[in-house]
N, C-alpha and C. Protein backbone atom coordinates (compact mmCIF):
# COMPACT_ATOMS: atom_id res chain seq x y z
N UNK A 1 0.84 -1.16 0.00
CA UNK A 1 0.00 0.00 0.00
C UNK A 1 0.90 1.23 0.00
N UNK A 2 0.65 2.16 -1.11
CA UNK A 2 1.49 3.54 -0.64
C UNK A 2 0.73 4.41 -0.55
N UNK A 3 1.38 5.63 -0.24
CA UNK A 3 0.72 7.14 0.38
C UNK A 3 1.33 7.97 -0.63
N UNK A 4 0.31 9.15 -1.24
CA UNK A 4 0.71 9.85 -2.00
C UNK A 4 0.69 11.36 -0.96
N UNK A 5 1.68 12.17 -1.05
CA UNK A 5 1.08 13.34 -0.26
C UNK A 5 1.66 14.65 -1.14
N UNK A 6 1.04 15.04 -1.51
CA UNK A 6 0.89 16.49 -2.35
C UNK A 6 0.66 17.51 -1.27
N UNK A 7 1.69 18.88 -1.38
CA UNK A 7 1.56 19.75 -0.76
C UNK A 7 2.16 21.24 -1.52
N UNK A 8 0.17 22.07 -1.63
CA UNK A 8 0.20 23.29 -2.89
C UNK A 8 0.33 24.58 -1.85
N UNK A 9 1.29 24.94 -2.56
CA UNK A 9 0.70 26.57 -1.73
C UNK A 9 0.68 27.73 -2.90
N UNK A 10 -0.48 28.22 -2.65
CA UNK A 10 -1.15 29.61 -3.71
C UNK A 10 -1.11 30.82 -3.08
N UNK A 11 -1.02 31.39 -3.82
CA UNK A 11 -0.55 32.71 -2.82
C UNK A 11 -1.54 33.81 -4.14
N UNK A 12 -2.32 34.72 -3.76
CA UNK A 12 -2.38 35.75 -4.40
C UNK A 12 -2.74 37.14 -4.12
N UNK A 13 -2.20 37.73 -5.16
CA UNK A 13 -2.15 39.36 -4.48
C UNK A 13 -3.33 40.01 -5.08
N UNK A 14 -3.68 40.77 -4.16
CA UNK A 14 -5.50 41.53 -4.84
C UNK A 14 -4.62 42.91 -4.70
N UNK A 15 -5.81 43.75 -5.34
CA UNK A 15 -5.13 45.04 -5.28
C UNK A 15 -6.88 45.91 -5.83
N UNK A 16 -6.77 46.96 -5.29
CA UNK A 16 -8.38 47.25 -5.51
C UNK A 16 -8.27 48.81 -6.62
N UNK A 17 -9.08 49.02 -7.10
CA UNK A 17 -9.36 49.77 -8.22
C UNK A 17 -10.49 50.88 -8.11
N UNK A 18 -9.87 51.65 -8.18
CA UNK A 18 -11.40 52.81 -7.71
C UNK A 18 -12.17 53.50 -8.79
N UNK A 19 -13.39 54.00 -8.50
CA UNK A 19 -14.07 54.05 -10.23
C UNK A 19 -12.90 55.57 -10.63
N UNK A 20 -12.52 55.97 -9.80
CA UNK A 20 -11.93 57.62 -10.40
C UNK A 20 -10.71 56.85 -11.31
N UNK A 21 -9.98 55.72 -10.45
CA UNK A 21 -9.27 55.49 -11.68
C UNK A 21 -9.17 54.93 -12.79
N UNK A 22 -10.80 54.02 -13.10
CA UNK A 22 -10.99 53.77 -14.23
C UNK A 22 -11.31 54.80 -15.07
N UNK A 23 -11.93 56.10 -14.58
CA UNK A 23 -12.54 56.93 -15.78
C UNK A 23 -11.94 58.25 -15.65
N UNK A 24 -11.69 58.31 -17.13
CA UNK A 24 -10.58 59.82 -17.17
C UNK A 24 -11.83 60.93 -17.83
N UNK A 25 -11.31 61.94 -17.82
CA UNK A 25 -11.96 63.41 -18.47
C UNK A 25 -13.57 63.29 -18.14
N UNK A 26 -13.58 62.73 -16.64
CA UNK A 26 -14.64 62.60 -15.63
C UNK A 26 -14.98 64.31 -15.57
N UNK A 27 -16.45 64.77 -16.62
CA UNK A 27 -16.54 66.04 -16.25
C UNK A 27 -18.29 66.25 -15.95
N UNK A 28 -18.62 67.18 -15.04
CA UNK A 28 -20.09 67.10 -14.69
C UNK A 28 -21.01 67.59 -16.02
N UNK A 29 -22.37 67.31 -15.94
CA UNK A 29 -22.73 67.29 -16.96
C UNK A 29 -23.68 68.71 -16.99
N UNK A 30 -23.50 69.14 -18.11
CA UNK A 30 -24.51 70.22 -18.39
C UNK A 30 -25.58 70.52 -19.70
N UNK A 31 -27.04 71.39 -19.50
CA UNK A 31 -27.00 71.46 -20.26
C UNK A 31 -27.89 69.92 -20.66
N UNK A 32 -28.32 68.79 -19.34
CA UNK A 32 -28.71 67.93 -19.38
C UNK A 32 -30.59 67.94 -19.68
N UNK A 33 -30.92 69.10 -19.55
CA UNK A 33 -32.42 69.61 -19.64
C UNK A 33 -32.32 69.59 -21.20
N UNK A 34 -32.06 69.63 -21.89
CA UNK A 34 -32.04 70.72 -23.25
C UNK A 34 -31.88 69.28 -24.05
N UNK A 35 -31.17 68.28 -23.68
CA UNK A 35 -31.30 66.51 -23.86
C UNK A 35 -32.43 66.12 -23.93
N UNK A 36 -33.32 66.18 -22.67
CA UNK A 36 -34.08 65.43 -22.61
C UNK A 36 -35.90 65.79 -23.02
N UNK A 37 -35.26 67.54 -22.98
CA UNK A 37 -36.48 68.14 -23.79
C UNK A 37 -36.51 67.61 -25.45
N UNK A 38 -35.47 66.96 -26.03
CA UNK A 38 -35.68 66.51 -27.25
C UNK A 38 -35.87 65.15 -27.68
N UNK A 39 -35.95 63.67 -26.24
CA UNK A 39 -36.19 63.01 -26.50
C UNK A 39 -37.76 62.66 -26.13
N UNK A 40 -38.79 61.68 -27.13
CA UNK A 40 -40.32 61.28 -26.85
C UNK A 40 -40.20 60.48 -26.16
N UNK A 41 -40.34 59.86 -24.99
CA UNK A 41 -40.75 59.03 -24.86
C UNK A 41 -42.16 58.03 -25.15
N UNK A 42 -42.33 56.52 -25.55
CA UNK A 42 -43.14 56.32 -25.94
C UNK A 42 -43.27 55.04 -24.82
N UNK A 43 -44.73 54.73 -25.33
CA UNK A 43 -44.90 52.90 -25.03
C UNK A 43 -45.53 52.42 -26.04
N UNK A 44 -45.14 51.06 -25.97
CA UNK A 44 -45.45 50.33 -27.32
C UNK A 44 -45.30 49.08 -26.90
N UNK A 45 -45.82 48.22 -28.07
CA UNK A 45 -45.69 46.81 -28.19
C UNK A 45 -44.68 45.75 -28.98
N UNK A 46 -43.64 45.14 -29.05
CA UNK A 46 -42.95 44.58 -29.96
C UNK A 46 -44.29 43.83 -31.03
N UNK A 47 -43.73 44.30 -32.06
CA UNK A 47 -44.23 42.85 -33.13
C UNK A 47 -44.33 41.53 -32.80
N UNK A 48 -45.46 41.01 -32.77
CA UNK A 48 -45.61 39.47 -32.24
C UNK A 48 -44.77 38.83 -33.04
N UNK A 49 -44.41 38.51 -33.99
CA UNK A 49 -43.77 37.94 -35.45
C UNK A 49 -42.10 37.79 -34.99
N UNK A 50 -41.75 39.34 -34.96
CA UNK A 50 -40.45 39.63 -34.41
C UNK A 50 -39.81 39.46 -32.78
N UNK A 51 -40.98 39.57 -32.17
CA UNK A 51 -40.83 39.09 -30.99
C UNK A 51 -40.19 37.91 -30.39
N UNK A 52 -41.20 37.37 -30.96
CA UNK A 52 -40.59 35.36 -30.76
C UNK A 52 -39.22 35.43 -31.21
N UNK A 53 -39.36 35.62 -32.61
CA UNK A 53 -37.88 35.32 -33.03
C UNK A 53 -36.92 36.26 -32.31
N UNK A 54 -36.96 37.48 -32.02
CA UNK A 54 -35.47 37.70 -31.54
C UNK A 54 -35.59 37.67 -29.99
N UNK A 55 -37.02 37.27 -29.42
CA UNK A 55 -36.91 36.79 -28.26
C UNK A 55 -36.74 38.03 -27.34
N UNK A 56 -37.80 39.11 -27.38
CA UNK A 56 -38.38 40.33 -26.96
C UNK A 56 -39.47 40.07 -25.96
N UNK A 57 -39.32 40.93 -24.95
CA UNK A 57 -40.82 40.73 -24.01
C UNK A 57 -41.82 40.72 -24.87
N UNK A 58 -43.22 40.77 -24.43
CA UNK A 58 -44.16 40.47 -24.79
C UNK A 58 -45.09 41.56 -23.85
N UNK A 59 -45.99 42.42 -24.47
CA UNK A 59 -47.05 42.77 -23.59
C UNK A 59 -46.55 44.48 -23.69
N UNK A 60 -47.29 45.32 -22.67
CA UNK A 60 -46.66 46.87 -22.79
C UNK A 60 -45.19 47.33 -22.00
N UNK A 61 -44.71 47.63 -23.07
CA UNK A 61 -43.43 48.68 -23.07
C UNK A 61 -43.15 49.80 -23.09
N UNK A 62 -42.06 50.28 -22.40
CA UNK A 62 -42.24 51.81 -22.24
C UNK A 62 -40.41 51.95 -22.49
N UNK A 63 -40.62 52.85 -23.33
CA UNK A 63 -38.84 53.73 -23.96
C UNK A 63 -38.32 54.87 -24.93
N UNK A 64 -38.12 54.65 -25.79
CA UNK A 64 -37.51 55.44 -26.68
C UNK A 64 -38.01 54.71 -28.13
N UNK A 65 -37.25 55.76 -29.24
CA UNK A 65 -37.09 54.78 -30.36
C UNK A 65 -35.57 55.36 -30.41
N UNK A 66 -34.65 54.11 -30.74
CA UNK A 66 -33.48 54.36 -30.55
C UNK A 66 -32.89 55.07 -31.80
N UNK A 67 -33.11 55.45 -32.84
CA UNK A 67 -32.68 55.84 -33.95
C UNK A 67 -33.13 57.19 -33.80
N UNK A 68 -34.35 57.66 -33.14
CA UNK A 68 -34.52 59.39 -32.20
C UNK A 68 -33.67 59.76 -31.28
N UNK A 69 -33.33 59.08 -30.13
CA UNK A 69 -32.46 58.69 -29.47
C UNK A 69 -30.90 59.25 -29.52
N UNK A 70 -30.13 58.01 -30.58
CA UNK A 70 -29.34 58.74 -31.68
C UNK A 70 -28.65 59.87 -31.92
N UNK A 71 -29.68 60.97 -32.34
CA UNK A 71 -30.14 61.69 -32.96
C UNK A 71 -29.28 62.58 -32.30
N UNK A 72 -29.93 62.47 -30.43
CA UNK A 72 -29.70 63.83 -29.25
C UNK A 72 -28.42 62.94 -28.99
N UNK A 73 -28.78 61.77 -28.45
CA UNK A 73 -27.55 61.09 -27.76
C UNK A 73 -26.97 59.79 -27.90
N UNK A 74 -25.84 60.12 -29.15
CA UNK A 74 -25.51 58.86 -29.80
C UNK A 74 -24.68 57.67 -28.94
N UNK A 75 -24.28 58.09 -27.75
CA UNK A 75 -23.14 57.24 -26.99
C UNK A 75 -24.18 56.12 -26.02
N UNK A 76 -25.24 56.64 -26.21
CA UNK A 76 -26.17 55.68 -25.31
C UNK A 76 -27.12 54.40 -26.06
N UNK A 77 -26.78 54.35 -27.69
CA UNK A 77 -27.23 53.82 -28.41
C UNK A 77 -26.32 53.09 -28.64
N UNK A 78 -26.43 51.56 -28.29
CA UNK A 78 -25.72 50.51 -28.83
C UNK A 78 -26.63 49.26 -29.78
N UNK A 79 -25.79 49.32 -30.63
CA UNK A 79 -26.25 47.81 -31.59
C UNK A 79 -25.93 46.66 -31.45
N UNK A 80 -26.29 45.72 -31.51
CA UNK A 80 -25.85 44.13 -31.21
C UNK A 80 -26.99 43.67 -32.86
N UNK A 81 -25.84 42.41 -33.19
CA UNK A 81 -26.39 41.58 -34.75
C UNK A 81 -26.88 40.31 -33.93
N UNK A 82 -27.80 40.11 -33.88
CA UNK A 82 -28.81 38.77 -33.96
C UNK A 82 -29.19 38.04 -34.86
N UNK A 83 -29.13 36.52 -34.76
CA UNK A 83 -28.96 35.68 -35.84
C UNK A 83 -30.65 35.07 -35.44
N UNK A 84 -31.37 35.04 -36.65
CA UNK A 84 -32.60 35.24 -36.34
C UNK A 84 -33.32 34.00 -37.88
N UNK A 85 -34.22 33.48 -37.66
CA UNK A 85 -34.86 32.02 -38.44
C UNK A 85 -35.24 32.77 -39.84
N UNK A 86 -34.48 32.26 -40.70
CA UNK A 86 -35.11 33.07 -41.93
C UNK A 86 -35.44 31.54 -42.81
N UNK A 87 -35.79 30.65 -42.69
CA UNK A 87 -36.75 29.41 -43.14
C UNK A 87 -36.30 28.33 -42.46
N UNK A 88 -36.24 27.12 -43.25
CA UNK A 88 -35.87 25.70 -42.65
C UNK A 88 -34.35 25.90 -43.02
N UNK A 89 -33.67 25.58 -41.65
CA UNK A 89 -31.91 25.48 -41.82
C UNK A 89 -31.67 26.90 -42.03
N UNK A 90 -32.40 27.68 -42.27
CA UNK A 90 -31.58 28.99 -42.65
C UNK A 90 -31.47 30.33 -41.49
N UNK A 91 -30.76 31.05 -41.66
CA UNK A 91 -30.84 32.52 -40.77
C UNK A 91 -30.39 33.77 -41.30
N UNK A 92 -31.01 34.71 -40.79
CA UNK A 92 -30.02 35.78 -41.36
C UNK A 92 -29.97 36.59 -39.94
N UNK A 93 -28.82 37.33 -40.15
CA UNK A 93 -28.36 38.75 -38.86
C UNK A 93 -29.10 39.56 -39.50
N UNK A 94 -29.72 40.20 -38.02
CA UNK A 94 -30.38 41.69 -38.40
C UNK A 94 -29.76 42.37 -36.93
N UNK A 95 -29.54 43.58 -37.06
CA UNK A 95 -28.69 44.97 -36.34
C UNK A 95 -29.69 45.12 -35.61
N UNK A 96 -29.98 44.72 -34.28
CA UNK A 96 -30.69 45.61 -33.62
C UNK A 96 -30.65 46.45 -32.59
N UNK A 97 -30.45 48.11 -32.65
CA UNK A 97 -30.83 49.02 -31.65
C UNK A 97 -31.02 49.36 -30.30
N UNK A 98 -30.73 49.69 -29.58
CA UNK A 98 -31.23 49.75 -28.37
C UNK A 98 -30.63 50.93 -27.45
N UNK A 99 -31.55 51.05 -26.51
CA UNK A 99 -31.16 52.53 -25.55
C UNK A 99 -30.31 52.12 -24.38
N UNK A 100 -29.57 52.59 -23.79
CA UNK A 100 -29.34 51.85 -22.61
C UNK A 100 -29.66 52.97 -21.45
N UNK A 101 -30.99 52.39 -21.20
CA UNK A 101 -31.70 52.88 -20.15
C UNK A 101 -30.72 54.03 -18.71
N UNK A 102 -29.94 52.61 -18.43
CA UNK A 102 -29.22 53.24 -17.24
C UNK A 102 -28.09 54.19 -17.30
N UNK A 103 -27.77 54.31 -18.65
CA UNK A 103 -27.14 55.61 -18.77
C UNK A 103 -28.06 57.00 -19.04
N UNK A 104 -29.26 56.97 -18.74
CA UNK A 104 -30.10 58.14 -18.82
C UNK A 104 -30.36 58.36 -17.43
N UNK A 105 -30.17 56.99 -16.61
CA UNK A 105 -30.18 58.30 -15.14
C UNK A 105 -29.32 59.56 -14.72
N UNK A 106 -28.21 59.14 -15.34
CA UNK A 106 -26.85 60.37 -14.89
C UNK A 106 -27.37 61.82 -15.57
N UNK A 107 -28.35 61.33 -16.43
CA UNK A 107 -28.54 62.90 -17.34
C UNK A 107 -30.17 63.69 -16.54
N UNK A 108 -30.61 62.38 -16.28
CA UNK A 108 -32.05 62.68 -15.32
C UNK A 108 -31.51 63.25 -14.10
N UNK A 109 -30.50 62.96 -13.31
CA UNK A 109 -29.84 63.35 -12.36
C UNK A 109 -29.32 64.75 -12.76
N UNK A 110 -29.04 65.19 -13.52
CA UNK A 110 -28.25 66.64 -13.91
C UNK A 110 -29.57 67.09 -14.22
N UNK A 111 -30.66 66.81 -14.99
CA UNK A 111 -31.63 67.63 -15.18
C UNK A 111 -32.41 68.13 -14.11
N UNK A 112 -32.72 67.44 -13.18
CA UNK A 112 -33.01 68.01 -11.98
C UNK A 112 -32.52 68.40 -11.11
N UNK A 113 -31.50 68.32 -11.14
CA UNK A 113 -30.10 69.47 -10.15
C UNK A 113 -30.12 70.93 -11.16
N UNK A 114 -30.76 70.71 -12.36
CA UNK A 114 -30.84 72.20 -12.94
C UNK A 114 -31.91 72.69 -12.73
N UNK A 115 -33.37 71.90 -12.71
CA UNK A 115 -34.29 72.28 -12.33
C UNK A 115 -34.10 73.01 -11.00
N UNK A 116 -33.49 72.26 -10.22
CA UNK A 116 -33.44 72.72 -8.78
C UNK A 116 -33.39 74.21 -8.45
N UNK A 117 -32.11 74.37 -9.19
CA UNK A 117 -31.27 75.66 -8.88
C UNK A 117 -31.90 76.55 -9.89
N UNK A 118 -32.98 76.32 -11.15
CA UNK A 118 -33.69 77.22 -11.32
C UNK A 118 -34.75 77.73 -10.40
N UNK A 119 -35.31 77.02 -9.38
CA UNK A 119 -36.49 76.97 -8.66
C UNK A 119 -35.97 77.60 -7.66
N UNK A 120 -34.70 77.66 -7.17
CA UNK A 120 -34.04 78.09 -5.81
C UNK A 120 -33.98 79.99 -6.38
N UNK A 121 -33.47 79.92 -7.92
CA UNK A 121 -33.24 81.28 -8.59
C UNK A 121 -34.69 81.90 -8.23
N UNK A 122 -35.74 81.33 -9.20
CA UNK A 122 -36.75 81.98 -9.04
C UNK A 122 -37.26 82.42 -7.37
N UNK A 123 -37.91 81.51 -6.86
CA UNK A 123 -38.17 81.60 -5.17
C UNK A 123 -36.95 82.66 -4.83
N UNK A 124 -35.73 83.44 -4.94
CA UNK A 124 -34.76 83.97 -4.16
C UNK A 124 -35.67 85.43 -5.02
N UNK A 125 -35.91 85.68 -6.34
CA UNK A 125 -36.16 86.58 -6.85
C UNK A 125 -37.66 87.42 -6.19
N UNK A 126 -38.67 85.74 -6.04
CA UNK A 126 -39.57 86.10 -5.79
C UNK A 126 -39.73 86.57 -4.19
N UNK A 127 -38.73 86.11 -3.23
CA UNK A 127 -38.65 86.69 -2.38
C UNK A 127 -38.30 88.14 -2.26
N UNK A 128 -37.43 88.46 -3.40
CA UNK A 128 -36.90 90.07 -3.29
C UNK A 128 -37.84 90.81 -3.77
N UNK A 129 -38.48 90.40 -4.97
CA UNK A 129 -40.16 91.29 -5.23
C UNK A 129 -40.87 91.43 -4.34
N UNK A 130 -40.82 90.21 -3.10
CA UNK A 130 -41.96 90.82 -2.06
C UNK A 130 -41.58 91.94 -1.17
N UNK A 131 -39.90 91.59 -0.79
CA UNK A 131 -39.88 92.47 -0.16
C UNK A 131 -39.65 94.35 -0.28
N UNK A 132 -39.25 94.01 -1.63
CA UNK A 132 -39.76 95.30 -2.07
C UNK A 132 -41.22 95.69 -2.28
N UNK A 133 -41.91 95.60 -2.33
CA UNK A 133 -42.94 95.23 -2.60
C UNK A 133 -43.87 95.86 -0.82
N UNK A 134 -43.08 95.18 -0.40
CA UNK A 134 -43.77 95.34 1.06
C UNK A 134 -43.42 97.03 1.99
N UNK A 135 -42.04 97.30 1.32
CA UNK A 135 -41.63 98.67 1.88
C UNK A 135 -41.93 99.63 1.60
């Protein structure tokens, strides 16, 4: 009878990464109102047809159309090619579109930090009309 005895030693080094140093020419955003006054939002339904095949929810939706989208804000529009049933044995790629939602909070976030400080402007003004107003 023999004994086998294996002995591993692993060692590894972590090291941590902060978002400031992943992202350079990190600048605040402005000017984020004037965005979003030009996009529609809509709701809609996918095509039942197209649905199945590229394998889309089903039922009511609520977004953009990404080619409007585009238009104001092209960096938030990404495409992906889907290989999709075009008969027996066959397929073809079609390009399809899309918004990416969660990069419109950062701009919803600036739009109402502008709202804000318009509302703080006005209310400071409308306070000084009263008090002139009152003397």
């Amino acid at each position: 009878m023999g004994f086998l005895c294996i002995s591993a030693s692993v060692s590894a080094q972590t090291s941590s990464v902060t978002n400031n140093d992943l992202k350079q020419n990190a600048r605040p955003l402005t000017n984020s109102l004037s965005y979003l006054e030009q996009l529609q939002p809509i709701s809609f339904e996918y095509d039942k047809n197209q649905a199945n095949k590229l394998k889309l929810p089903s039922g009511q939706q609520y977004g953009f159309i990404a080619e409007d989208v585009q238009k104001v804000l092209p960096g938030i529009v990404k495409s992906q090619k889907k290989m999709v049933p075009a008969g027996k044995n066959a397929f073809k790629t079609t390009e399809i579109k899309d918004v990416e939602m969660e990069s419109l909070i950062a701009i919803l976030v600036a739009s109402v930090k502008e709202q804000q400080a318009e509302i703080e402007r006005l209310k400071a003004d409308l306070q000084s009309l009263k008090s002139m107003t009152s003397k």
